[in-house]
Protein backbone atom coordinates (compact mmCIF):
# COMPACT_ATOMS: atom_id res chain seq x y z
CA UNK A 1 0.00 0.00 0.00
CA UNK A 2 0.97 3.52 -0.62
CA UNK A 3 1.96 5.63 2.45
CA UNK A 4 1.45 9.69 2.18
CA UNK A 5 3.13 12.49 3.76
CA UNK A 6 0.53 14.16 5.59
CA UNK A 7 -0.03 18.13 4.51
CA UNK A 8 0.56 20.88 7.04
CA UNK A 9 -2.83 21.89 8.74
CA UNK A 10 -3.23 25.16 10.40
CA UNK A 11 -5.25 23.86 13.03
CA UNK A 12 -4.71 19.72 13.11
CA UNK A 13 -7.43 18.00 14.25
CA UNK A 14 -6.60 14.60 17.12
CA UNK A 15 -5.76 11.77 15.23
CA UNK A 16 -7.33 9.25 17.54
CA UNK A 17 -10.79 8.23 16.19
CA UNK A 18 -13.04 8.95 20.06
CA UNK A 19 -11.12 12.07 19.90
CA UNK A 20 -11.43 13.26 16.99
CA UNK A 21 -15.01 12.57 17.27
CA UNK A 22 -15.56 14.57 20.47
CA UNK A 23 -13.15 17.52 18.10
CA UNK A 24 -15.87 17.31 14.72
CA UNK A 25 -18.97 17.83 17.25
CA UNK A 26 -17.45 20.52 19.49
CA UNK A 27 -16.49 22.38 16.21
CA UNK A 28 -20.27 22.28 15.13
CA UNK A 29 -20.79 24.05 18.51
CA UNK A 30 -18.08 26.44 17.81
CA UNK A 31 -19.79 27.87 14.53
CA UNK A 32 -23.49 27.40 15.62
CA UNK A 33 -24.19 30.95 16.32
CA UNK A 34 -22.65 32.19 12.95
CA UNK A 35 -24.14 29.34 10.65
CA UNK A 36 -27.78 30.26 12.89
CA UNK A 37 -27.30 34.04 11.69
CA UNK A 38 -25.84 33.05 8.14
CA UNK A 39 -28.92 30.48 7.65
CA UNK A 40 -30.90 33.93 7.39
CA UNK A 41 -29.02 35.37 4.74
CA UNK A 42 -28.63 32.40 2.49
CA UNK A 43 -32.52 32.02 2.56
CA UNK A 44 -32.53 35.80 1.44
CA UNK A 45 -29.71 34.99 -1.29
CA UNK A 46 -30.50 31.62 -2.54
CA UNK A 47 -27.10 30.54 -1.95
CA UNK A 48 -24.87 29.38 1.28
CA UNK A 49 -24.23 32.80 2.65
CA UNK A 50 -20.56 34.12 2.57
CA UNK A 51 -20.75 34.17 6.52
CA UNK A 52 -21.70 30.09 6.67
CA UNK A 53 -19.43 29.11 4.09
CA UNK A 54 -16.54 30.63 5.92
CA UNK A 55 -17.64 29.48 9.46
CA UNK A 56 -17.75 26.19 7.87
CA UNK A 57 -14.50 26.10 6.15
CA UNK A 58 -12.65 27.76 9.26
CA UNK A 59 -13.92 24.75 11.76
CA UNK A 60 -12.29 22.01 9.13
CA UNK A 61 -15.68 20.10 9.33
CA UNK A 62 -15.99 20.26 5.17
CA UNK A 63 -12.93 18.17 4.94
CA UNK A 64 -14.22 15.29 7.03
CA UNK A 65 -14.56 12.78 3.85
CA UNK A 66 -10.86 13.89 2.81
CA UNK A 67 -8.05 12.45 3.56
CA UNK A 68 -5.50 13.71 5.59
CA UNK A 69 -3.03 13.63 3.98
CA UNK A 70 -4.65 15.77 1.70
CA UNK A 71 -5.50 18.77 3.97
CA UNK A 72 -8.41 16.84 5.42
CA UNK A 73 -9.45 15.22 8.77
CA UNK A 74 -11.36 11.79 7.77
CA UNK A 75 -14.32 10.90 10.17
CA UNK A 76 -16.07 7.59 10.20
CA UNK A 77 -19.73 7.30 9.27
CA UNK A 78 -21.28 7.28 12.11
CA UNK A 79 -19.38 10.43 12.92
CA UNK A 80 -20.11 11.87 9.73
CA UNK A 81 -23.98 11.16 10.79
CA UNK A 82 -23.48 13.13 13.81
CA UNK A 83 -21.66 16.36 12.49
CA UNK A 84 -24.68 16.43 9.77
CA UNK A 85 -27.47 15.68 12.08
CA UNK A 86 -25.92 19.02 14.09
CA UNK A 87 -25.62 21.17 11.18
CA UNK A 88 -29.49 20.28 10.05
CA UNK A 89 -30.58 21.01 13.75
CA UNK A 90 -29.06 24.84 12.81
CA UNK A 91 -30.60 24.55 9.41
CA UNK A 92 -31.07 21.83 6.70
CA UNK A 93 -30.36 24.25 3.80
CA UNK A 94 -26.76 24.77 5.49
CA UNK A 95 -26.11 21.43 6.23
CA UNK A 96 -27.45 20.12 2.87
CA UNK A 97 -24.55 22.46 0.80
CA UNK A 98 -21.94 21.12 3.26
CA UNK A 99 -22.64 17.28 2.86
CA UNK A 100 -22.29 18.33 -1.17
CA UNK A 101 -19.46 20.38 -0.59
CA UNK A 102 -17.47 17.86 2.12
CA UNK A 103 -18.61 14.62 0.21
CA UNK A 104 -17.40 16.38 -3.32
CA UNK A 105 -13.76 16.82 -1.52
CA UNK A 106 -13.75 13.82 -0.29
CA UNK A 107 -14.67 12.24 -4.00
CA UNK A 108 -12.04 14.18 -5.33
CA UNK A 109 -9.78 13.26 -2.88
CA UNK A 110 -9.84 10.04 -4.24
CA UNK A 111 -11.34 9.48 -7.95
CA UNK A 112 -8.33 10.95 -9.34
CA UNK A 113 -4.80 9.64 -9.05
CA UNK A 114 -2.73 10.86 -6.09
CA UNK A 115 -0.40 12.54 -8.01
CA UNK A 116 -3.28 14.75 -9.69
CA UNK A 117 -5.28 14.70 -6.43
CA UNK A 118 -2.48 16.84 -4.29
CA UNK A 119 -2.13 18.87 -7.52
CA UNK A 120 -5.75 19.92 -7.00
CA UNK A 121 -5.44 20.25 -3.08
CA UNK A 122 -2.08 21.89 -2.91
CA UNK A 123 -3.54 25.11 -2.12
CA UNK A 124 -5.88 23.60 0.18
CA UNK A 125 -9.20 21.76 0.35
CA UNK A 126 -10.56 21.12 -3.40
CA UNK A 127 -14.53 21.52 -2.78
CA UNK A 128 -16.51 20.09 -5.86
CA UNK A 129 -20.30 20.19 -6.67
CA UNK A 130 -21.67 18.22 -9.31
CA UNK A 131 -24.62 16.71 -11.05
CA UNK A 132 -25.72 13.89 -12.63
CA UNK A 133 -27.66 14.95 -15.49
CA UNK A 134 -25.95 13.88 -18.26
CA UNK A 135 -24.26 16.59 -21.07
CA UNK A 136 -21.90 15.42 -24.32
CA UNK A 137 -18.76 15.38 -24.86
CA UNK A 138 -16.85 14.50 -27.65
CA UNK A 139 -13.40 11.95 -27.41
CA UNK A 140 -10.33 14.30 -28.23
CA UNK A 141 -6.88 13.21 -28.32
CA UNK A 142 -5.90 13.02 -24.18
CA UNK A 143 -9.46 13.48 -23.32
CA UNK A 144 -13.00 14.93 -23.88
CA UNK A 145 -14.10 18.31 -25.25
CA UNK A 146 -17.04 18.85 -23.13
CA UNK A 147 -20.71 20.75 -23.17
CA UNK A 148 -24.02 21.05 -21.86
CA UNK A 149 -26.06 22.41 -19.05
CA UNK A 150 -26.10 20.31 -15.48
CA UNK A 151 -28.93 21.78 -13.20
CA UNK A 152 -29.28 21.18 -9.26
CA UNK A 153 -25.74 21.70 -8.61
CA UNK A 154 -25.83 22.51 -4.98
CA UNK A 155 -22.93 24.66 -3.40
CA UNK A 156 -21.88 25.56 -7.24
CA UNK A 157 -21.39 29.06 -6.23
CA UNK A 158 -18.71 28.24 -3.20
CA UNK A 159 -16.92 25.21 -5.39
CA UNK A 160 -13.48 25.62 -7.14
CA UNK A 161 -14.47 22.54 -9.14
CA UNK A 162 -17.71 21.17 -10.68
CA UNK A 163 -18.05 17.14 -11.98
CA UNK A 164 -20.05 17.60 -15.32
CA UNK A 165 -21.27 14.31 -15.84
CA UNK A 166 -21.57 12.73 -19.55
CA UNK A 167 -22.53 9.34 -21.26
CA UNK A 168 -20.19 7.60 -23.46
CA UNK A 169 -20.22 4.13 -25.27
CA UNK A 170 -17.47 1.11 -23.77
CA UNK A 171 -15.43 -0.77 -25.19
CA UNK A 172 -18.23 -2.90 -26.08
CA UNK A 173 -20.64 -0.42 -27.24
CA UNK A 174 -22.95 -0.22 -23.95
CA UNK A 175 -23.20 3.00 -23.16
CA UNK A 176 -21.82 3.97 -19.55
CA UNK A 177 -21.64 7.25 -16.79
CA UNK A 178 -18.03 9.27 -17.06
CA UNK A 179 -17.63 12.95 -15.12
CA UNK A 180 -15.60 15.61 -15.87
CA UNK A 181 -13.61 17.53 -13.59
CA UNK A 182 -13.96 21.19 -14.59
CA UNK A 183 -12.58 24.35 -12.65
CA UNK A 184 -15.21 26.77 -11.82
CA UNK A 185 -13.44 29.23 -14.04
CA UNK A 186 -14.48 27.30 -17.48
CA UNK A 187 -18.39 27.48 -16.69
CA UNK A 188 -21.01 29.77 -16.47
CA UNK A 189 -22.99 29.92 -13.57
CA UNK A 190 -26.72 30.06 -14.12
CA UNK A 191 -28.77 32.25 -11.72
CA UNK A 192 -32.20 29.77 -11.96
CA UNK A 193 -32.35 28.49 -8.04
CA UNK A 194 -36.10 29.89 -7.43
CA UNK A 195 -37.73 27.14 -5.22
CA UNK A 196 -40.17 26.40 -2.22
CA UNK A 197 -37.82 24.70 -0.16
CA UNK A 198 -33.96 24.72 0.78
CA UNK A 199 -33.41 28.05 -1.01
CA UNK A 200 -29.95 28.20 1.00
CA UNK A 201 -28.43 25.92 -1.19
CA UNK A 202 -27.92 27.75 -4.22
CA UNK A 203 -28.34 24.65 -6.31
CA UNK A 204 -28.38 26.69 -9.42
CA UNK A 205 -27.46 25.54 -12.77
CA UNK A 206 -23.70 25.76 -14.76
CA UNK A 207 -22.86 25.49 -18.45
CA UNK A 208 -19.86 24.84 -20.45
CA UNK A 209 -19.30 25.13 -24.02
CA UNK A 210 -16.60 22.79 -25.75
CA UNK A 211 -14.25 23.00 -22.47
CA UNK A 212 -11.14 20.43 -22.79
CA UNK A 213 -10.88 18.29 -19.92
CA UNK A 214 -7.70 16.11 -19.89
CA UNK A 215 -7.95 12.08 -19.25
CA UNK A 216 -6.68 12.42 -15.75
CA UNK A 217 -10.00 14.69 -14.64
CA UNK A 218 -12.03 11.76 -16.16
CA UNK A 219 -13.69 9.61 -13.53
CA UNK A 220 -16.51 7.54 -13.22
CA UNK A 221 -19.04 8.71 -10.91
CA UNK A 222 -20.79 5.74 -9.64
CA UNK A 223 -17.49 4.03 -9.15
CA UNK A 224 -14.49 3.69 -6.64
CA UNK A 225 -11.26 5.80 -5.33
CA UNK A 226 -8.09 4.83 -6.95
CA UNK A 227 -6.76 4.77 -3.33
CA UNK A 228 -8.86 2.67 -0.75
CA UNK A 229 -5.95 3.54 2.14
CA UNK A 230 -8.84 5.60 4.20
CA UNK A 231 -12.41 3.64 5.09
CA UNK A 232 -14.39 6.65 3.21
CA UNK A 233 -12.16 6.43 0.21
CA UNK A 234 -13.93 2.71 -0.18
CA UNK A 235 -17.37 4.19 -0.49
CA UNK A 236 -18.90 4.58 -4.13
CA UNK A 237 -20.69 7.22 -4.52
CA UNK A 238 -24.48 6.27 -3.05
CA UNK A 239 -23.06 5.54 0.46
CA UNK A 240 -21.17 8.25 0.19
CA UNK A 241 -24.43 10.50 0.36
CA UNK A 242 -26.70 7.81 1.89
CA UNK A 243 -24.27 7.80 5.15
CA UNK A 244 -25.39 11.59 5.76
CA UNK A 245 -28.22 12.88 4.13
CA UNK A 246 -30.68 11.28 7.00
CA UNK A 247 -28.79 12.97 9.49
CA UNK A 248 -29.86 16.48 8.42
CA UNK A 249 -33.42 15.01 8.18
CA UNK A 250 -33.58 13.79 11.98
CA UNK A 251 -31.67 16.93 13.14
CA UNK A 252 -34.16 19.12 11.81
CA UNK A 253 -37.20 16.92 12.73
CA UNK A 254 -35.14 17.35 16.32
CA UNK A 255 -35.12 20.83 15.56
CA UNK A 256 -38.99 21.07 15.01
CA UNK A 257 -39.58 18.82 17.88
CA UNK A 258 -37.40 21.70 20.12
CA UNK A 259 -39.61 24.64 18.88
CA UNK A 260 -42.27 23.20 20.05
CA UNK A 261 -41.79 21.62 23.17
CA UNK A 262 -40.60 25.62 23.92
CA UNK A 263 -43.92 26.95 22.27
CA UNK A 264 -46.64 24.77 23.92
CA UNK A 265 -46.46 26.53 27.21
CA UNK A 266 -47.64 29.66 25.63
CA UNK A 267 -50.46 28.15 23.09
CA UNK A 268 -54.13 28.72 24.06
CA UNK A 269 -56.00 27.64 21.55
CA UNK A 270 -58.85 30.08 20.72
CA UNK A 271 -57.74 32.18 23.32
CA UNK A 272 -58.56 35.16 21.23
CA UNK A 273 -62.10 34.25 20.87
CA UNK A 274 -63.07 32.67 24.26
CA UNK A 275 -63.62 34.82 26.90
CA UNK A 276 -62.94 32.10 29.42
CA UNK A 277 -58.65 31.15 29.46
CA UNK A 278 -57.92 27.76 27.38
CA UNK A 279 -55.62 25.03 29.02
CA UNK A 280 -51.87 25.71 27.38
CA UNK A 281 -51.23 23.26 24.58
CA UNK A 282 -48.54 21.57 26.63
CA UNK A 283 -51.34 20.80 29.14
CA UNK A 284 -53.86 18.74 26.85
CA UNK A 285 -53.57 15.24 27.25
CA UNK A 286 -53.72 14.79 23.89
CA UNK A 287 -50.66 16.75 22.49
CA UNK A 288 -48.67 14.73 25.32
CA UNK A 289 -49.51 12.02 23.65
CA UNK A 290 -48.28 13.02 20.26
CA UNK A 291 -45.30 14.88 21.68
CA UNK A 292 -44.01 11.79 22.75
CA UNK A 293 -45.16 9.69 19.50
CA UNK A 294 -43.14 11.88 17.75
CA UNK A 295 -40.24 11.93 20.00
CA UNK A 296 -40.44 8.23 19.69
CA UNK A 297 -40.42 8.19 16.14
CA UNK A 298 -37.63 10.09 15.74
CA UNK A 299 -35.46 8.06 18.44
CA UNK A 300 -36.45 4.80 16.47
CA UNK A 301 -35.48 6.05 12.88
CA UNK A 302 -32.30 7.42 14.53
CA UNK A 303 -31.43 4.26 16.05
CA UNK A 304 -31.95 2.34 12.59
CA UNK A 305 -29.24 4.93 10.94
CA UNK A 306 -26.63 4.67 13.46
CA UNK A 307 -26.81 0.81 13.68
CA UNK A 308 -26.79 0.95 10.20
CA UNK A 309 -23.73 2.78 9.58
CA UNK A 310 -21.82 1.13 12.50
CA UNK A 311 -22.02 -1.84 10.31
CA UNK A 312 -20.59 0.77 7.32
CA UNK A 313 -17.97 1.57 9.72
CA UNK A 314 -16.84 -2.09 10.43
CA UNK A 315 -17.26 -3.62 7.27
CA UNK A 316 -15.34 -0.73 5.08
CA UNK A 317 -12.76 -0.49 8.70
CA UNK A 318 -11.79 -3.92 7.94
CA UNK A 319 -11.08 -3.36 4.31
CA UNK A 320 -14.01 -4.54 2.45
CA UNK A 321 -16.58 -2.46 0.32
CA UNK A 322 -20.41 -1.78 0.71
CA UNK A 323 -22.21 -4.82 -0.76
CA UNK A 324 -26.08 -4.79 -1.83
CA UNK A 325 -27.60 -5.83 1.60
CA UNK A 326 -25.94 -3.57 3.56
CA UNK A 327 -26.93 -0.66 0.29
CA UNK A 328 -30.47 -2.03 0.89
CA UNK A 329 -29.88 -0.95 4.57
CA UNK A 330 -28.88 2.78 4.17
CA UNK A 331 -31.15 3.00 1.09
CA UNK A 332 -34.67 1.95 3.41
CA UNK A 333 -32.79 3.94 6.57
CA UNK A 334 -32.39 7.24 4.54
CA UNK A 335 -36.15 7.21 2.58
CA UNK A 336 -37.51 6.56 6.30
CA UNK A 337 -35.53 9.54 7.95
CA UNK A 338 -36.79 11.75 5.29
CA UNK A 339 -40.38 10.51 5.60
CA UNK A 340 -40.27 10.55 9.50
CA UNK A 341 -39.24 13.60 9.49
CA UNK A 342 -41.72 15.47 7.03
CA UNK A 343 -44.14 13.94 9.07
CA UNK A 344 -42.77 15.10 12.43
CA UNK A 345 -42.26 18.93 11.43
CA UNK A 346 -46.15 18.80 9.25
CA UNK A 347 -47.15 17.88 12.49
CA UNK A 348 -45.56 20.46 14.51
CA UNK A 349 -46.06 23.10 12.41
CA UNK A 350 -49.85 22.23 12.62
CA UNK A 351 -49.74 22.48 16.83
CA UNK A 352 -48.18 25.70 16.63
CA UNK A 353 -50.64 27.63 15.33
CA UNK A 354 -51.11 31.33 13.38
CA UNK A 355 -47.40 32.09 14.52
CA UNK A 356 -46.38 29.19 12.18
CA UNK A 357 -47.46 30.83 9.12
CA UNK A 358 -45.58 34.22 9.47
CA UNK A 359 -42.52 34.32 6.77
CA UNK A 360 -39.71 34.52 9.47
CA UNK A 361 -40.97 31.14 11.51
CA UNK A 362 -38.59 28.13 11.96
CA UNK A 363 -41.77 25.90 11.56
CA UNK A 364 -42.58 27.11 8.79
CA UNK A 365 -38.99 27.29 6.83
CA UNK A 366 -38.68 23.39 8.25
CA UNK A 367 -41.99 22.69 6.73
CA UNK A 368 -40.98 23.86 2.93
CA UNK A 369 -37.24 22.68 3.39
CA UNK A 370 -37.78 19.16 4.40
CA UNK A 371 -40.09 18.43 1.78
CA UNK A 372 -38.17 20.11 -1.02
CA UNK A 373 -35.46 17.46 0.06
CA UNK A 374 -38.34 14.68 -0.15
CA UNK A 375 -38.11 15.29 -3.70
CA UNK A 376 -34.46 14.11 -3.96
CA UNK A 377 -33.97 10.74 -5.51
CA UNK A 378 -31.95 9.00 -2.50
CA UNK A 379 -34.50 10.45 -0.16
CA UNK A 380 -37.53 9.90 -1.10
CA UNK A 381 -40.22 7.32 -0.65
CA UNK A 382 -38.74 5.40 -3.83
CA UNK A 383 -36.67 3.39 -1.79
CA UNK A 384 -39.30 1.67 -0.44
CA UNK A 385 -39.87 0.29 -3.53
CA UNK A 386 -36.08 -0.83 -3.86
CA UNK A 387 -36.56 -2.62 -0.51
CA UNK A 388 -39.63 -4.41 -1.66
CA UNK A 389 -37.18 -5.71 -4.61
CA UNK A 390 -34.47 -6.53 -2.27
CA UNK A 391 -36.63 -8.81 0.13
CA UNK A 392 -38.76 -10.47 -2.68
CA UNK A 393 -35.13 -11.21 -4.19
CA UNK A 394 -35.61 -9.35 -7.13
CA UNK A 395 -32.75 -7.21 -7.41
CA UNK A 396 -28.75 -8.37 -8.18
CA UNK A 397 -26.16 -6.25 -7.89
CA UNK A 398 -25.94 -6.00 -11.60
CA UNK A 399 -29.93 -4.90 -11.90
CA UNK A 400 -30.19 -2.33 -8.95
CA UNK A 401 -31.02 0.66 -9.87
CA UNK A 402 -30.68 4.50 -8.41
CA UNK A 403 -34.05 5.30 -6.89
């Protein structure tokens, strides 16, 4: 195996996996205030704000999937869960474009050759977005001349790099998924992110026109590292985002669940039209009830995504990848998250009443950002279906499809 000179770090993060742990969540601590007050103006700016993004790089959490080596500080999933479940507790927008951000690094970390990949981080962590709409590109000697226009391209607008994806025939004429890596300076930026939901993310579109991209920026994006010497360099792709997209669901469900648990003592239910004083909300028998179904809920699908991805840990730990079952696993953990937790902050935001509705309510922003991030193919209630295929032994490794 290859050994590599770790790169300098200005602040170095503990090397020892419990305490480097305890380092990643304390650093989500250290930046909640600014992300809190920069979650504001990326919702005003449809992008991450300039105040979150550098909060975020400052605490070293967005190099958690790179490798250290490499400028990075590589986490294991379950810790990866954790820092994400934080950051969507302070706002799923915000957390959302730093999974993209942190899990593009860590992808081009290791997709490329080492010898290309410290080219690309010598000046520091190489944050990519991407997208996997397919454009064209045409075979040129030493590589591809590539163009097209790739839409929901989350954290474009704070990337150095962007992976244009592209389809291309094999050697055998079956036509498979190749991505280009392209500096940010050889696209244009689109300015179309106008959504419900998850405005924050600035998941606008790019194009490029005829750009040459060289052989060694050509990578498949459903595929492996060409190093496997850190666990997260042997995730494909999928686990890569399946490890940590539930964890912003359940933190903000968490989130909604906070609001209000803090709210009910001051809801009175028609207490503007009764002249007599209603019972508090937090005093009906009947919210208890739900309070703590929903509380429960959220504990249970929690539970099913960390034992899930302490099995990611010890299988990819001991040098093996992520095989179908255990892809079945995060797949079914990561569509329940998301559909727990539209369900927990609909509910909520119901309970809370008129205040709910007003444009600056955290209720409110939960209710249009979680289910904008329904709609996303690894989240949504798809994967049901791909369980149902799993279990009735339909589906091979060679016939599974994306959700």
């Amino acid at each position: 195996m290859t050994t590599y000179a770790p790169a300098p770090a200005a602040s170095a993060w503990p090397t020892e996996p419990a305490a480097r742990r305890a380092h990643a969540l304390a650093a989500v601590e250290a930046v909640r205030e600014e992300l809190t007050l920069g979650a504001v103006e990326s919702e005003q700016q449809r992008r991450l704000s300039d105040r979150s993004a550098a909060a975020l790089k400052g605490s070293g959490l967005l190099g958690i999937m790179t490798p250290d080596d490499l400028g990075g500080n590589v986490v294991g999933a379950v810790t990866a869960f954790e820092i994400v479940e934080k950051l969507g507790h302070i706002d799923p927008a915000t957390a959302w474009t730093a999974t993209i951000l942190l899990e593009g690094a860590g992808e081009l970390a290791t997709v490329v050759a080492p010898a290309t990949a410290r080219r690309l981080f010598a000046d520091g962590l190489a944050l990519k977005a991407a997208s996997l709409k397919p454009g064209a590109a045409e075979r040129v000697e030493g590589g591809y001349r590539v163009t097209g226009r790739w839409d929901f391209v989350s954290g474009l607008h704070h990337a150095g790099h962007v992976g244009a994806t592209f389809l291309v025939d094999d050697a055998e004429g079956r036509p498979v998924r190749r991505a280009a890596v392209l500096p940010k300076a050889d696209i244009q930026v689109l300015d179309d992110w106008r959504v419900l939901g998850m405005r924050g993310t600035g998941s606008s579109s790019f194009a490029a026109e005829d750009v040459y991209v060289p052989d060694e920026l050509i990578y498949d994006p459903m595929g492996y590292g060409q190093r496997e010497d850190t666990p997260l360099a042997r995730l494909g792709m999928v686990p890569y985002v399946l490890q940590m997209h539930p964890g912003m669901v359940l933190g903000a469900a968490r989130r909604a669940l906070d609001e209000i648990v803090a709210a009910a003592p001051h809801i009175r239910r028609g207490s503007r039209i009764n002249l007599s004083r209603p019972p508090a909300l937090s005093e009906l028998t009947w919210f208890q009830r739900e309070l703590g179904e929903l509380d429960a809920r959220v504990r249970s699908v929690r539970s099913l995504c960390v034992e899930t991805l302490t099995e990611v840990d010890r299988v990819i730990g001991g040098g093996d990848k992520v095989e179908l079952p255990l892809l079945d696993r995060m797949q079914t953990a990561a569509s329940l998250a998301a559909k727990t937790a539209v369900e927990v902050v609909t509910r909520t935001f119901r309970h809370a009443g008129a205040a709910a509705i007003l444009e600056d309510s955290v209720l409110g922003k939960l209710v249009r950002d979680l289910n904008t991030i329904s709609a996303h193919g690894v989240m949504s209630e798809a994967g049901f279906e791909s369980h149902a295929e799993f279990v009735l032994g339909l589906q091979t490794p060679e016939n599974r499809r994306m959700v």
